[in-house]
PDB file of N, CA and C in Angstrom:
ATOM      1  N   UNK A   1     200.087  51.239  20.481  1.00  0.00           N
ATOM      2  CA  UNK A   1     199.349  52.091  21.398  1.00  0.00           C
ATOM      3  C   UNK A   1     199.723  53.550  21.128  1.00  0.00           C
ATOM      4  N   UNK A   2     198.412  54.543  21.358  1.00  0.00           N
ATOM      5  CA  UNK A   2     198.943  55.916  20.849  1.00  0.00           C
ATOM      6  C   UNK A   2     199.693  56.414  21.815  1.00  0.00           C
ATOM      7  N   UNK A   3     199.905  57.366  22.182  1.00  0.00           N
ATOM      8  CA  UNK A   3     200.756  58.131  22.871  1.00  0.00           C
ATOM      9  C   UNK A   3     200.401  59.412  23.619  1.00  0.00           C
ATOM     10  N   UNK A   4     200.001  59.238  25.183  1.00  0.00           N
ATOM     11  CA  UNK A   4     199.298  59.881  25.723  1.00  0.00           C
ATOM     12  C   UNK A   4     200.168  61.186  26.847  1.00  0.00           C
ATOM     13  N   UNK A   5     198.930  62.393  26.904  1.00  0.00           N
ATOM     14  CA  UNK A   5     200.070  63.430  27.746  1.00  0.00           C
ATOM     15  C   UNK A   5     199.801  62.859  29.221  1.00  0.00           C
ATOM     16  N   UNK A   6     200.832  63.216  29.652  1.00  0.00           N
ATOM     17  CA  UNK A   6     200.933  63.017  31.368  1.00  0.00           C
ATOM     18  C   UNK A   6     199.600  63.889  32.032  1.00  0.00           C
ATOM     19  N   UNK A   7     199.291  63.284  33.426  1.00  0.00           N
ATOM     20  CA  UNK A   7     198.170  64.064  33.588  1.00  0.00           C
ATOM     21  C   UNK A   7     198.857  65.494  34.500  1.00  0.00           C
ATOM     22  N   UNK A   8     200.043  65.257  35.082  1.00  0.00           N
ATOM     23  CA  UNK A   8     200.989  66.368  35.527  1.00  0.00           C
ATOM     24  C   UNK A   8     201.526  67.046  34.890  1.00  0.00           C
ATOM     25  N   UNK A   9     202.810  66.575  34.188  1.00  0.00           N
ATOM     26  CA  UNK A   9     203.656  67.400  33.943  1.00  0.00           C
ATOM     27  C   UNK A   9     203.417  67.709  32.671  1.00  0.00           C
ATOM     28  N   UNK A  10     202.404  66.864  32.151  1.00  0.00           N
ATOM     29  CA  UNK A  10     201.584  67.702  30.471  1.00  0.00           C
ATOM     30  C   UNK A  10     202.523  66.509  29.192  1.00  0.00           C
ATOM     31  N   UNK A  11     204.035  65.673  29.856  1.00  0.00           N
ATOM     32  CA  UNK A  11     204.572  65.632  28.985  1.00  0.00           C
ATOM     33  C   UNK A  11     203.870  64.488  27.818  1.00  0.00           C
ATOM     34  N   UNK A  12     204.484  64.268  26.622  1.00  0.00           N
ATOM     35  CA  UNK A  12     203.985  63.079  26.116  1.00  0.00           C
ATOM     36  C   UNK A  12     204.549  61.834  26.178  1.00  0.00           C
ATOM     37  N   UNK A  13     203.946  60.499  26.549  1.00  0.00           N
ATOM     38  CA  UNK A  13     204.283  59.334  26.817  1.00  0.00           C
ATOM     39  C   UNK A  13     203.780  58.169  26.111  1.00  0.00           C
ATOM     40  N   UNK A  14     204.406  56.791  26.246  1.00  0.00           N
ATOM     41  CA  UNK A  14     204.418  56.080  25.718  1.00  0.00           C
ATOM     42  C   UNK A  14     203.291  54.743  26.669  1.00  0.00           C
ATOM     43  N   UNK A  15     202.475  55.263  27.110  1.00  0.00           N
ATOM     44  CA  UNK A  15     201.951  54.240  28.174  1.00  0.00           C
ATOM     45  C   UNK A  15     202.428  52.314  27.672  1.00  0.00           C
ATOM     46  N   UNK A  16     202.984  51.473  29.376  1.00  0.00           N
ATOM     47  CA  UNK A  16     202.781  50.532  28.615  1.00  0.00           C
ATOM     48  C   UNK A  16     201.640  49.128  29.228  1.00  0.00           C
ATOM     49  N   UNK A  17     200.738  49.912  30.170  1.00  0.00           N
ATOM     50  CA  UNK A  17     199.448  49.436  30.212  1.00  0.00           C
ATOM     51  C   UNK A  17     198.413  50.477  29.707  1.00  0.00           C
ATOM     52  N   UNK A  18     196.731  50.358  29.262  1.00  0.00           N
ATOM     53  CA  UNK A  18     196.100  51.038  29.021  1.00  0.00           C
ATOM     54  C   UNK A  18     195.300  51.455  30.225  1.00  0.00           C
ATOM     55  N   UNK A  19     195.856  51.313  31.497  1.00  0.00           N
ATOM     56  CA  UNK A  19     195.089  52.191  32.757  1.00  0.00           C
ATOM     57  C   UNK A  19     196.208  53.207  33.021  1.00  0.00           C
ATOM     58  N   UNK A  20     197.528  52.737  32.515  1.00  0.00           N
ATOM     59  CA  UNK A  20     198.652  53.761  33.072  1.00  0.00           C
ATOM     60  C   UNK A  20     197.949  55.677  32.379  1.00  0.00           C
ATOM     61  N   UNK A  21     198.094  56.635  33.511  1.00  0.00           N
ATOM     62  CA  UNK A  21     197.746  58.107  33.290  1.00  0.00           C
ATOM     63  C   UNK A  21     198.096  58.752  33.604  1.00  0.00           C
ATOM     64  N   UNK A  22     199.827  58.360  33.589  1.00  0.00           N
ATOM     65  CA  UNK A  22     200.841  59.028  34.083  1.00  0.00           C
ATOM     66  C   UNK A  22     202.317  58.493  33.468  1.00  0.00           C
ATOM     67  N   UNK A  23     203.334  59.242  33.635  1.00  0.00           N
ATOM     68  CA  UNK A  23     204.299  59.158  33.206  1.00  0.00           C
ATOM     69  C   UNK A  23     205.157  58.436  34.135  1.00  0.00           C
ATOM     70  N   UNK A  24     205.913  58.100  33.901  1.00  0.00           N
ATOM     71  CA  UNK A  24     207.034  57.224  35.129  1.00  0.00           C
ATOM     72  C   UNK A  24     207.813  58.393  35.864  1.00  0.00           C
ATOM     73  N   UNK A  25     207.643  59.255  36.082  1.00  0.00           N
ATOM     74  CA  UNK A  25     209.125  60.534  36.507  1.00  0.00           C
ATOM     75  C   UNK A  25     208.512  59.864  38.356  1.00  0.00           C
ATOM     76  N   UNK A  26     208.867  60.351  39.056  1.00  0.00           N
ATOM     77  CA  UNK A  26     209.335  60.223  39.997  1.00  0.00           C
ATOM     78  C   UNK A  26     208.296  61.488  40.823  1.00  0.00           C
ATOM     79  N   UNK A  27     208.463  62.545  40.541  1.00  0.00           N
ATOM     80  CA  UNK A  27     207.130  63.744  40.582  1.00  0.00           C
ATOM     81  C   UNK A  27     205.918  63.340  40.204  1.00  0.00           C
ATOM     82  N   UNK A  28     205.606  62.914  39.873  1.00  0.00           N
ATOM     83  CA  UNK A  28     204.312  62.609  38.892  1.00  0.00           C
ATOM     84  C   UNK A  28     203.895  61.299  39.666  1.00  0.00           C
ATOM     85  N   UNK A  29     204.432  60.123  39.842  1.00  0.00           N
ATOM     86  CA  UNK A  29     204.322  59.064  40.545  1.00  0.00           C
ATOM     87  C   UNK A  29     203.648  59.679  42.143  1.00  0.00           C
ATOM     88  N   UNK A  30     204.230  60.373  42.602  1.00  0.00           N
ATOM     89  CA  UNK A  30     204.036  61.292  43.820  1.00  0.00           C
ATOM     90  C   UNK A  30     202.530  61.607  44.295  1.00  0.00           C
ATOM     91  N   UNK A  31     202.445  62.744  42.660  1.00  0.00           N
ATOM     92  CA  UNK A  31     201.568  63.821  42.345  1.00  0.00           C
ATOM     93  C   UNK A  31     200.122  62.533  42.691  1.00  0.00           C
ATOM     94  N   UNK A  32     200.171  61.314  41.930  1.00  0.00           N
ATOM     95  CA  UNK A  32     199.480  60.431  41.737  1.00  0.00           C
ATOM     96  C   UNK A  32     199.205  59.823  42.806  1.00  0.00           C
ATOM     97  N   UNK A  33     199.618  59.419  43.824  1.00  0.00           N
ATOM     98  CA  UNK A  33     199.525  59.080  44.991  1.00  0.00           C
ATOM     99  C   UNK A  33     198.884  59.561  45.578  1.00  0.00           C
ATOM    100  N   UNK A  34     199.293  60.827  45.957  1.00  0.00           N
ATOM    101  CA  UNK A  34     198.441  62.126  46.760  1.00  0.00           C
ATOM    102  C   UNK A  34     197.250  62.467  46.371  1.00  0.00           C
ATOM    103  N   UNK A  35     197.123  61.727  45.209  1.00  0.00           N
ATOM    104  CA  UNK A  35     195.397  62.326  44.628  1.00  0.00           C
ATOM    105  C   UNK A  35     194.256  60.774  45.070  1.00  0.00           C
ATOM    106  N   UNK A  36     195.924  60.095  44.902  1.00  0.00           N
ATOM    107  CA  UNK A  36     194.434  58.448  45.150  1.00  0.00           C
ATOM    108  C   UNK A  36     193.626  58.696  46.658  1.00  0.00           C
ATOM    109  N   UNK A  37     195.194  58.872  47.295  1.00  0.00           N
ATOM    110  CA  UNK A  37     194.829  58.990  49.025  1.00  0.00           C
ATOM    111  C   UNK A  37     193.676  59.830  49.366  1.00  0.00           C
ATOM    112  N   UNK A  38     193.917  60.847  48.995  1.00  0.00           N
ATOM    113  CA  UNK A  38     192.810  62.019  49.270  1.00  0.00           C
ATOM    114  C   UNK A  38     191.734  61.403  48.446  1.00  0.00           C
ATOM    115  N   UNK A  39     191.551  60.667  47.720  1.00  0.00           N
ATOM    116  CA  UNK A  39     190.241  60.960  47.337  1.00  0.00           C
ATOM    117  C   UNK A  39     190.008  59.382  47.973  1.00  0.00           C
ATOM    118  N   UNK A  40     190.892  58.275  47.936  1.00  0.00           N
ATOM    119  CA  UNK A  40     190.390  56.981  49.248  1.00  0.00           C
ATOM    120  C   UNK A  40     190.421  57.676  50.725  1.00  0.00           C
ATOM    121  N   UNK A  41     190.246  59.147  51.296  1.00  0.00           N
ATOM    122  CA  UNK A  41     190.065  59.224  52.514  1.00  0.00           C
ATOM    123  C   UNK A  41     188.625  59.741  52.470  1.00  0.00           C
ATOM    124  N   UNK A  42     188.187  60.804  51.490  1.00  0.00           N
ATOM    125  CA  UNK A  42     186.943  60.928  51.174  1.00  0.00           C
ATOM    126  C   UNK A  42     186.019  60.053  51.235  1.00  0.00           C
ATOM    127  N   UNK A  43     185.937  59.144  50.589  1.00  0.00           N
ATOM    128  CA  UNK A  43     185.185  58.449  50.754  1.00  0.00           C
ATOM    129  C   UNK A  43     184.579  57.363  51.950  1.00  0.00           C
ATOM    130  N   UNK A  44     182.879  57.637  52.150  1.00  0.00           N
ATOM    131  CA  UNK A  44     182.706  57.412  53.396  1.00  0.00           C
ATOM    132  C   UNK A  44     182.857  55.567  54.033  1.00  0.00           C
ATOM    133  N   UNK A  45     183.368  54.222  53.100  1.00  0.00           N
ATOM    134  CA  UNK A  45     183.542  53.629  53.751  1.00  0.00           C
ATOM    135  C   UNK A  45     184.654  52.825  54.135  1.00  0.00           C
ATOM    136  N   UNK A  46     185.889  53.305  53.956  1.00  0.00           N
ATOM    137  CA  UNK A  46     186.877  53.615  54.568  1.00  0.00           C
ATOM    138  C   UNK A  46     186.813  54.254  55.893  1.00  0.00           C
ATOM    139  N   UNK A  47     186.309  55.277  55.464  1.00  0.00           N
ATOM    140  CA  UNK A  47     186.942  56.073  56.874  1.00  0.00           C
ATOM    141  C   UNK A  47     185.469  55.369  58.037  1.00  0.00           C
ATOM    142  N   UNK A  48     185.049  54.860  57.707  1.00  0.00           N
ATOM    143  CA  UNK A  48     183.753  54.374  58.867  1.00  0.00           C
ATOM    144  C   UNK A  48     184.953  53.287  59.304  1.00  0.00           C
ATOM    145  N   UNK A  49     185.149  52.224  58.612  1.00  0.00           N
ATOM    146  CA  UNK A  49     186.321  51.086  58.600  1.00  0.00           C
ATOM    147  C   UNK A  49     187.196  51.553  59.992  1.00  0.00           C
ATOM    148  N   UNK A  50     187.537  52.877  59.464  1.00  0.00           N
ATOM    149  CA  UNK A  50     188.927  53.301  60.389  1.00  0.00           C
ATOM    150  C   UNK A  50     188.609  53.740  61.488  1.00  0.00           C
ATOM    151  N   UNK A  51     187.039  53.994  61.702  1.00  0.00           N
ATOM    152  CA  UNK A  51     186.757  54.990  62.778  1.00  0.00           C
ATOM    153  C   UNK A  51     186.073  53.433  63.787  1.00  0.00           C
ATOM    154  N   UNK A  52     185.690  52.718  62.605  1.00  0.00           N
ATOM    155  CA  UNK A  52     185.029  51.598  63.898  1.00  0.00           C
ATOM    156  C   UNK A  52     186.582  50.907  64.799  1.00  0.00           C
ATOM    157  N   UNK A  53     187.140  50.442  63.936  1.00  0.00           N
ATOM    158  CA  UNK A  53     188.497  49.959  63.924  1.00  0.00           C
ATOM    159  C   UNK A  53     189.202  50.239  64.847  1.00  0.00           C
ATOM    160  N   UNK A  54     188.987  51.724  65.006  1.00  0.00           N
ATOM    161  CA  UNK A  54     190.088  52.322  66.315  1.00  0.00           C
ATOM    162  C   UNK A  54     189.338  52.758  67.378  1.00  0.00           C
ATOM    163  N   UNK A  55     188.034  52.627  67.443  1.00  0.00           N
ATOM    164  CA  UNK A  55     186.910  52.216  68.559  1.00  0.00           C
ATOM    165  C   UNK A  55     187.168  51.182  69.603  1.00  0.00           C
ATOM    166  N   UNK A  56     186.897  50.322  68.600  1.00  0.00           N
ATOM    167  CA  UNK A  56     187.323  48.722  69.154  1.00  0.00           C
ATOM    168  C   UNK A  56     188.426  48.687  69.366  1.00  0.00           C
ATOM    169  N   UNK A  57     189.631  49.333  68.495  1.00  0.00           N
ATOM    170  CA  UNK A  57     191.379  49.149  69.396  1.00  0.00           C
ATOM    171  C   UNK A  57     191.499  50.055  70.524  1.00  0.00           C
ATOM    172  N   UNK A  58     190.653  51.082  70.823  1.00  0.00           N
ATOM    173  CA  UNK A  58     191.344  51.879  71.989  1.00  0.00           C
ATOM    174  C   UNK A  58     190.732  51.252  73.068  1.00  0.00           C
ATOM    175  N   UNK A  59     189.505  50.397  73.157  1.00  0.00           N
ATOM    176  CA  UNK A  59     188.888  49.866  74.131  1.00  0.00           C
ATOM    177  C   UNK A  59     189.527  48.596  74.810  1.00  0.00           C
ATOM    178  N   UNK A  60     190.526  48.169  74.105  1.00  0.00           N
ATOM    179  CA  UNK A  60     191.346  46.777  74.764  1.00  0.00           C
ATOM    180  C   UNK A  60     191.923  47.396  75.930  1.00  0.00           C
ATOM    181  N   UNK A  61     192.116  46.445  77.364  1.00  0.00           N
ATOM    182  CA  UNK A  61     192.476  46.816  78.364  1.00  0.00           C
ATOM    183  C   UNK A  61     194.158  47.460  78.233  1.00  0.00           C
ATOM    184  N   UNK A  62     194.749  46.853  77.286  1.00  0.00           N
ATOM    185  CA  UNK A  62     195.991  47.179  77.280  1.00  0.00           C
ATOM    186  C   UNK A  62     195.775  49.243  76.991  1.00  0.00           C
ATOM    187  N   UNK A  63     195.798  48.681  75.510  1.00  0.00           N
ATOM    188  CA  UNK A  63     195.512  50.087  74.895  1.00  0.00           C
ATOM    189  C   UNK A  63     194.944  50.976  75.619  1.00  0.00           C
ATOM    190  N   UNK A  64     193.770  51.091  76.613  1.00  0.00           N
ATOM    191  CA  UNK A  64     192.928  51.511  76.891  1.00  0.00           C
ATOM    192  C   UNK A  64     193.843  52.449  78.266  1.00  0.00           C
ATOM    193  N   UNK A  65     194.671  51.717  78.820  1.00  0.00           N
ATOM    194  CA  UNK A  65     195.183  52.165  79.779  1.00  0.00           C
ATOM    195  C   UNK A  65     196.600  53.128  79.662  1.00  0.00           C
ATOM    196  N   UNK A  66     196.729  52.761  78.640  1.00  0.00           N
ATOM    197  CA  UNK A  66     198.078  54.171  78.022  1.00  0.00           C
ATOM    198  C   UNK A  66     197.355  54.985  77.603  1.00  0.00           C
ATOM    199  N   UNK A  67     196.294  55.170  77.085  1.00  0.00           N
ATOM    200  CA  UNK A  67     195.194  56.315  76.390  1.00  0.00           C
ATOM    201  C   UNK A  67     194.801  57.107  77.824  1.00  0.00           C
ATOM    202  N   UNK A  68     194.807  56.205  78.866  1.00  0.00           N
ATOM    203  CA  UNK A  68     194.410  56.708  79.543  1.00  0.00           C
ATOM    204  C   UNK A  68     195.371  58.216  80.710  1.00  0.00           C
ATOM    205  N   UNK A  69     196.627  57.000  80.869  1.00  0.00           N
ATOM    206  CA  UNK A  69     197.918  57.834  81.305  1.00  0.00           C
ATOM    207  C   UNK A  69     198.329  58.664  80.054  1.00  0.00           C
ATOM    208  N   UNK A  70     198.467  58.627  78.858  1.00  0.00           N
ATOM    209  CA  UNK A  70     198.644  60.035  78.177  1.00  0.00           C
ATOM    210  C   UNK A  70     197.688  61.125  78.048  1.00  0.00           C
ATOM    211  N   UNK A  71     196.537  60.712  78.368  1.00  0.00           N
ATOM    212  CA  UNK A  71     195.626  61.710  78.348  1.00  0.00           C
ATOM    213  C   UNK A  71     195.791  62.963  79.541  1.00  0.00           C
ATOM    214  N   UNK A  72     195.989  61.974  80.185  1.00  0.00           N
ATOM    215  CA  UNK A  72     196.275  62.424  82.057  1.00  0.00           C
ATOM    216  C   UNK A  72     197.772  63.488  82.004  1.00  0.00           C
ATOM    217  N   UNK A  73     198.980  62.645  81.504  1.00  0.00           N
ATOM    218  CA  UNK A  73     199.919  63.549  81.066  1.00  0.00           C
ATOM    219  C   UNK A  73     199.558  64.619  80.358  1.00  0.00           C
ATOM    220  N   UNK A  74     199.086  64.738  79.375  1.00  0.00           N
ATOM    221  CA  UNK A  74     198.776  65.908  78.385  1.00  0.00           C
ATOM    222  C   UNK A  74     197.911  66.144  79.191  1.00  0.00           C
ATOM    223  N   UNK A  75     197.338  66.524  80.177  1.00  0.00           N
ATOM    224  CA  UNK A  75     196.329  67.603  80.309  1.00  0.00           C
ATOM    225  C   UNK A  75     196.886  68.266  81.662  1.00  0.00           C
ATOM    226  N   UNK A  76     197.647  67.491  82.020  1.00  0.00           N
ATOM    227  CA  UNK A  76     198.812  68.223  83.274  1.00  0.00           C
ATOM    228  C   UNK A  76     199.312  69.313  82.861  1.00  0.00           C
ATOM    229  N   UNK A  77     200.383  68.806  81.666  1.00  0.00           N
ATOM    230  CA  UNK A  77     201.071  69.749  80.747  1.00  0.00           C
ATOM    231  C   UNK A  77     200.581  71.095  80.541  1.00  0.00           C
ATOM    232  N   UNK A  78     199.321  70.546  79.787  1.00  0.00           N
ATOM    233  CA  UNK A  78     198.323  71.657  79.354  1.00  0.00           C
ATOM    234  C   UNK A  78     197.881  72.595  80.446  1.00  0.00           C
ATOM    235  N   UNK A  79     197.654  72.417  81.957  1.00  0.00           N
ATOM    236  CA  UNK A  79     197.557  73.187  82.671  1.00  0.00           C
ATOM    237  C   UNK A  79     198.548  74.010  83.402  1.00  0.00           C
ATOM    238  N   UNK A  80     199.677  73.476  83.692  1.00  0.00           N
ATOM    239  CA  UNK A  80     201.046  74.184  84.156  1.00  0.00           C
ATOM    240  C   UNK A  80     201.103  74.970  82.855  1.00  0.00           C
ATOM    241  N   UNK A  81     201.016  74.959  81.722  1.00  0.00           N
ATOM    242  CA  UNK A  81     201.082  76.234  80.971  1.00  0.00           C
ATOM    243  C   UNK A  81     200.386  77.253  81.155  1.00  0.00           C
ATOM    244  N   UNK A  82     198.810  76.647  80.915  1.00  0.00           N
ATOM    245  CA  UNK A  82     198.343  78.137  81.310  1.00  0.00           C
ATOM    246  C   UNK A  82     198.246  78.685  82.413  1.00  0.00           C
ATOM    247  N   UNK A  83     198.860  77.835  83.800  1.00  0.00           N
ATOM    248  CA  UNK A  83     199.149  78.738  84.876  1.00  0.00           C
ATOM    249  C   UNK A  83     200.258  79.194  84.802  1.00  0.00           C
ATOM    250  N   UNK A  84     201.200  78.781  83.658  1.00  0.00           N
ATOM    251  CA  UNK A  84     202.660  80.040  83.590  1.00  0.00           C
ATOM    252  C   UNK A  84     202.037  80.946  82.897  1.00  0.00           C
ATOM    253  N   UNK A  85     201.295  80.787  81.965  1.00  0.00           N
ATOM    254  CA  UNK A  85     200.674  81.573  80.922  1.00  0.00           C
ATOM    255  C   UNK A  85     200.302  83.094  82.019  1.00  0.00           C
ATOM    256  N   UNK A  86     199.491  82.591  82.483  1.00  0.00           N
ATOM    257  CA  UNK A  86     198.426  83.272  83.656  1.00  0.00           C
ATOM    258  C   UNK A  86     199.001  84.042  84.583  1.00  0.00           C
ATOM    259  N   UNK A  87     199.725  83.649  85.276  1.00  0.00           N
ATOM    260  CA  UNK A  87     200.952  84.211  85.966  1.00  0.00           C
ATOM    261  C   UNK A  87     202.047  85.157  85.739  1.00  0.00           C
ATOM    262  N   UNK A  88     201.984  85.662  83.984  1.00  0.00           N
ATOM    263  CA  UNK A  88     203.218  86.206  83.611  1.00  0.00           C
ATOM    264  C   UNK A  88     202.116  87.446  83.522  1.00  0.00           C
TER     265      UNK A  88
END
């Protein structure tokens, strides 16, 4: 097999599958990750997946009722600020 440059760090490597397009370093492994993710979040059916997904999970009675008391907390919060806010 020939001997291909890294798609990061530029260096030259010894691939030892022919999908590998990257080097083994530890940076680069990383670099590679961060590019799959972002480009599997782009795409629109995944993220429909995730958006139906957590539709249907926030609607269970359980779930539904801590969504409900944190919402309630955080918006308490949120108002005693801006009446300190307001007040100063």
């Amino acid at each position: 097999m020939k001997r291909l440059k890294c798609k990061y760090c530029k260096k030259a490597f010894q691939p030892v599958r022919k999908q590998k397009l990257t080097c083994g370093q530890k940076e680069c492994q990383r670099k590679r990750k961060k590019d799959y993710q972002r480009e599997y979040m782009q795409r629109p059916e995944p993220r429909e997946k995730r958006l139906l997904y957590y539709s249907e999970y926030i609607q269970r009675p359980k779930v539904k009722k801590h969504v409900q008391r944190y919402f309630q907390i955080y918006y308490q919060k949120k108002k005693k600020a801006s009446q300190i806010v307001s007040s100063v």
